[in-house]
C-alpha atoms as a PDB file:
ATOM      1  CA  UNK A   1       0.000   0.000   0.000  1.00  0.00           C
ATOM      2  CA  UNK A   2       1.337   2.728  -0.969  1.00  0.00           C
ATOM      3  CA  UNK A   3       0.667   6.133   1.926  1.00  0.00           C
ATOM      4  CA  UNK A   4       0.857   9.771   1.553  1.00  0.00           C
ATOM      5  CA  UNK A   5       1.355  11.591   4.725  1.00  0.00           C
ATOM      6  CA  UNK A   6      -0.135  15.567   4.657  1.00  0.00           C
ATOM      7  CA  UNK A   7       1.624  17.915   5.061  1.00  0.00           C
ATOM      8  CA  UNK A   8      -0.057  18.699   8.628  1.00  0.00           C
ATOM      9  CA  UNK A   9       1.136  15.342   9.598  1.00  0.00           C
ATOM     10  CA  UNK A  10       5.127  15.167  10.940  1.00  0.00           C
ATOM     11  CA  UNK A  11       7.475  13.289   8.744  1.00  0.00           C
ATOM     12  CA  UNK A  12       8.160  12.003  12.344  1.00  0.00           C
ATOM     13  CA  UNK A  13       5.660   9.747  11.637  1.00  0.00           C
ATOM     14  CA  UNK A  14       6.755   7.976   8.496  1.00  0.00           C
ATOM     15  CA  UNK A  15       9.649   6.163  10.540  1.00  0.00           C
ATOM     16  CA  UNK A  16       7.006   4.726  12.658  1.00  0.00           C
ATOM     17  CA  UNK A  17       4.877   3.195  10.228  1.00  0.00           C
ATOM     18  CA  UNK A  18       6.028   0.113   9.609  1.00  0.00           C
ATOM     19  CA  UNK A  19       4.121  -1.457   6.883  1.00  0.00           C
ATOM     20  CA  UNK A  20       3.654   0.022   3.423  1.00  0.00           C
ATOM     21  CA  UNK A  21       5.296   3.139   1.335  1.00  0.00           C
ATOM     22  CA  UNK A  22       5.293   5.937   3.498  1.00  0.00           C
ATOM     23  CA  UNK A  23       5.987   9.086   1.650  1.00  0.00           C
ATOM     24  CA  UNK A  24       4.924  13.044   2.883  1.00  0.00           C
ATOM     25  CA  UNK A  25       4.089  15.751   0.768  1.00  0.00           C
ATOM     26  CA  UNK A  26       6.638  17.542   0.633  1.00  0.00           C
ATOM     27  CA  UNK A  27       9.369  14.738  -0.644  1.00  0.00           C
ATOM     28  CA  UNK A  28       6.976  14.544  -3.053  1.00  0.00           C
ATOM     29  CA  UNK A  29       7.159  18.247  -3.999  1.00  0.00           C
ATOM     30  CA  UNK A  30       3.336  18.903  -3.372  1.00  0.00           C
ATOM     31  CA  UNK A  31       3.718  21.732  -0.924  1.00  0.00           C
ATOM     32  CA  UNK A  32       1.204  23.979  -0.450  1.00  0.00           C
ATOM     33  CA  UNK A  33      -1.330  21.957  -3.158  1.00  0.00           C
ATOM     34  CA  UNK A  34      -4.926  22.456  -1.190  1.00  0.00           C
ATOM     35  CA  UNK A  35      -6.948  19.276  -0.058  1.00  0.00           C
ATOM     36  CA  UNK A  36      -9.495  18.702  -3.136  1.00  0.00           C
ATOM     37  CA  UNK A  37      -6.237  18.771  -5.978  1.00  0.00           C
ATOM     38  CA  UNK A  38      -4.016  16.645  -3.696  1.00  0.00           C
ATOM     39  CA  UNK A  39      -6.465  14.090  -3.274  1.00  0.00           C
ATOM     40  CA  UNK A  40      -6.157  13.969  -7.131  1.00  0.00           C
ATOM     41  CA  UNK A  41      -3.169  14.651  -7.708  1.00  0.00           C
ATOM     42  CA  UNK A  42      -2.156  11.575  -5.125  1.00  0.00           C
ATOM     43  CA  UNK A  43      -4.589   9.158  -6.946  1.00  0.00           C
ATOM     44  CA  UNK A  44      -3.299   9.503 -10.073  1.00  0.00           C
ATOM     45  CA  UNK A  45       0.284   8.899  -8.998  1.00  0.00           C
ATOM     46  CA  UNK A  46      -1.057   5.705  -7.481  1.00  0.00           C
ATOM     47  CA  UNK A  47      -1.348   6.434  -4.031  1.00  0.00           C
ATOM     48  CA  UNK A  48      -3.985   4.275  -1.678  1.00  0.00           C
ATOM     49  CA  UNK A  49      -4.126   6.419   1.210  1.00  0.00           C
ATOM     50  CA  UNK A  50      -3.914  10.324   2.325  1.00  0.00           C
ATOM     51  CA  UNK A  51      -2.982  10.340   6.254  1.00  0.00           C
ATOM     52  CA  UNK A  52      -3.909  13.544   7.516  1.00  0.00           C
ATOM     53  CA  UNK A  53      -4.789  15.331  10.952  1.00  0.00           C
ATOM     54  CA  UNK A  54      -7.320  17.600   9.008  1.00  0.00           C
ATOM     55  CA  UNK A  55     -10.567  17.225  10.793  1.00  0.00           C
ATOM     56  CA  UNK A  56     -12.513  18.726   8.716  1.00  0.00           C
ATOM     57  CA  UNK A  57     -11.305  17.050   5.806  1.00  0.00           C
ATOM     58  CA  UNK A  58     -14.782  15.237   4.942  1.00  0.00           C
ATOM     59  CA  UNK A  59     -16.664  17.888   5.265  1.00  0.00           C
ATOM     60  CA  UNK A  60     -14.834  20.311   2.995  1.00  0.00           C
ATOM     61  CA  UNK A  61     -14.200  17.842  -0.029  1.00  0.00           C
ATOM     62  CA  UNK A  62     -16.270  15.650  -1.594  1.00  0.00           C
ATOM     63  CA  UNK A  63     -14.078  12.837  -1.115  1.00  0.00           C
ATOM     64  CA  UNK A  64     -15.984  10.193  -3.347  1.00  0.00           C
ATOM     65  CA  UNK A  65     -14.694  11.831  -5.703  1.00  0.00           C
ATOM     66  CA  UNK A  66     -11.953  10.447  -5.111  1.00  0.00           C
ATOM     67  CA  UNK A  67      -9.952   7.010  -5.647  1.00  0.00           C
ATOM     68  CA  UNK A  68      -8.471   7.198  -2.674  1.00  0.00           C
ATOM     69  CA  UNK A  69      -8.785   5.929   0.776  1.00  0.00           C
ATOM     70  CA  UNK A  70      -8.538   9.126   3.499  1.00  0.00           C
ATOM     71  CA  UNK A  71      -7.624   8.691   7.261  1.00  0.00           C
ATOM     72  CA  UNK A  72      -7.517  11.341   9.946  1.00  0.00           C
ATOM     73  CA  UNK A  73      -5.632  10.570  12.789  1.00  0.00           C
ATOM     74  CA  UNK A  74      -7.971  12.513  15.733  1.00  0.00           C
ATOM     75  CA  UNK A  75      -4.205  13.867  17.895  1.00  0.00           C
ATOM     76  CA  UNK A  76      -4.235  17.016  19.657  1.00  0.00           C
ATOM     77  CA  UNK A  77      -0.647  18.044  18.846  1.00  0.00           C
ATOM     78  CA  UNK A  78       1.082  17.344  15.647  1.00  0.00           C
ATOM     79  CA  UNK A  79       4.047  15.168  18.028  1.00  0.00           C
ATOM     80  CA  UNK A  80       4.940  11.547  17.147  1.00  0.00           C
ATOM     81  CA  UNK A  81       4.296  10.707  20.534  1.00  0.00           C
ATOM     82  CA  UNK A  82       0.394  11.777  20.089  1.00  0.00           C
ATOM     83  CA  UNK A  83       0.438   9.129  16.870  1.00  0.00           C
ATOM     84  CA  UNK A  84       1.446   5.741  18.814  1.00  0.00           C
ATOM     85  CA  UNK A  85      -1.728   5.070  20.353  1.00  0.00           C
ATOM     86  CA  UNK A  86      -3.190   5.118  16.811  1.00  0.00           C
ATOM     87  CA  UNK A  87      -1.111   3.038  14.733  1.00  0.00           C
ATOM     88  CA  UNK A  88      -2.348  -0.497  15.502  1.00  0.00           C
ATOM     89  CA  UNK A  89      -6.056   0.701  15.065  1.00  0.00           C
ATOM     90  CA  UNK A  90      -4.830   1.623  11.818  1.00  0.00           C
ATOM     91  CA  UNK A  91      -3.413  -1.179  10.774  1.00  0.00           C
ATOM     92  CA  UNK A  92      -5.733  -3.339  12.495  1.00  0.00           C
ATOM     93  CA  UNK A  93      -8.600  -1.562  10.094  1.00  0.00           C
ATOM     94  CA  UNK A  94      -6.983  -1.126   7.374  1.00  0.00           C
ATOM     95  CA  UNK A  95      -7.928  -3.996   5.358  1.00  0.00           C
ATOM     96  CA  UNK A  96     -11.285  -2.835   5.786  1.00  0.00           C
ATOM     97  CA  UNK A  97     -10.635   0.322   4.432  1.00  0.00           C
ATOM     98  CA  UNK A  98     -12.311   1.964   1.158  1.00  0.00           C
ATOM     99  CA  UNK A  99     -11.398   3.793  -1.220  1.00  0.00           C
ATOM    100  CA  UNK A 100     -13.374   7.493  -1.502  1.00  0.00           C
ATOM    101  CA  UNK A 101     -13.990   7.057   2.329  1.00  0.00           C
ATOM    102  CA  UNK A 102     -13.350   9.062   5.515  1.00  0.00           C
ATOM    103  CA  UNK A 103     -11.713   6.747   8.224  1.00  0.00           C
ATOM    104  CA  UNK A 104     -11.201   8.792  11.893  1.00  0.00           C
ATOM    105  CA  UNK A 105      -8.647   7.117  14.021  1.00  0.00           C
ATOM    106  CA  UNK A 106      -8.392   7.779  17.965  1.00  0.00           C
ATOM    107  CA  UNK A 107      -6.896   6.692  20.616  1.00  0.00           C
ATOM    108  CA  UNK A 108      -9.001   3.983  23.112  1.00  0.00           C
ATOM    109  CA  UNK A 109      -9.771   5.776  26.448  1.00  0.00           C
END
């Protein structure tokens, strides 16, 4: 699977995921593209999945638009240390996952 990381989201984070090709937005030289042509942009260069911390991502694109499966990981701070408690429910649901869906990820209380 192959995962973009938003730019919202610290490149921290792509050492911790462990499965898949992790790459941000910027290595990809897609700064500063806004959400509705990056989701398009991504899909057509064969991404599966946007990782973002953009809550309001669903509600400000019409993301079935898209071929591409969108998570939001529901952190406070943008720290890799707010991420760990939400990487094995993301893996654990992401064979589940669809594409042109909103997935929210948080942390079990």
């Amino acid at each position: 699977m192959k995962i973009l990381l938003d730019e919202c989201v610290t490149k921290k984070l792509s050492k911790v995921l462990q499965k898949g090709e992790i790459y941000t937005v910027i290595e990809m030289g897609w700064s500063g593209i806004k959400n509705g042509k990056l989701l398009s942009v991504a899909a057509k260069e064969g991404f599966d999945l946007l990782l973002t911390i953009d809550k309001n991502m669903e509600y400000q694109q019409n993301t079935s638009e898209h071929p591409i499966i969108i998570v939001v990981f529901d952190v406070m701070r943008n720290k890799v240390d707010e991420y760990l408690p939400l990487v094995d429910p993301f893996y654990q649901q992401l064979s589940t996952m669809e594409k042109g869906r909103v997935y929210k990820i948080t942390a079990e209380a």
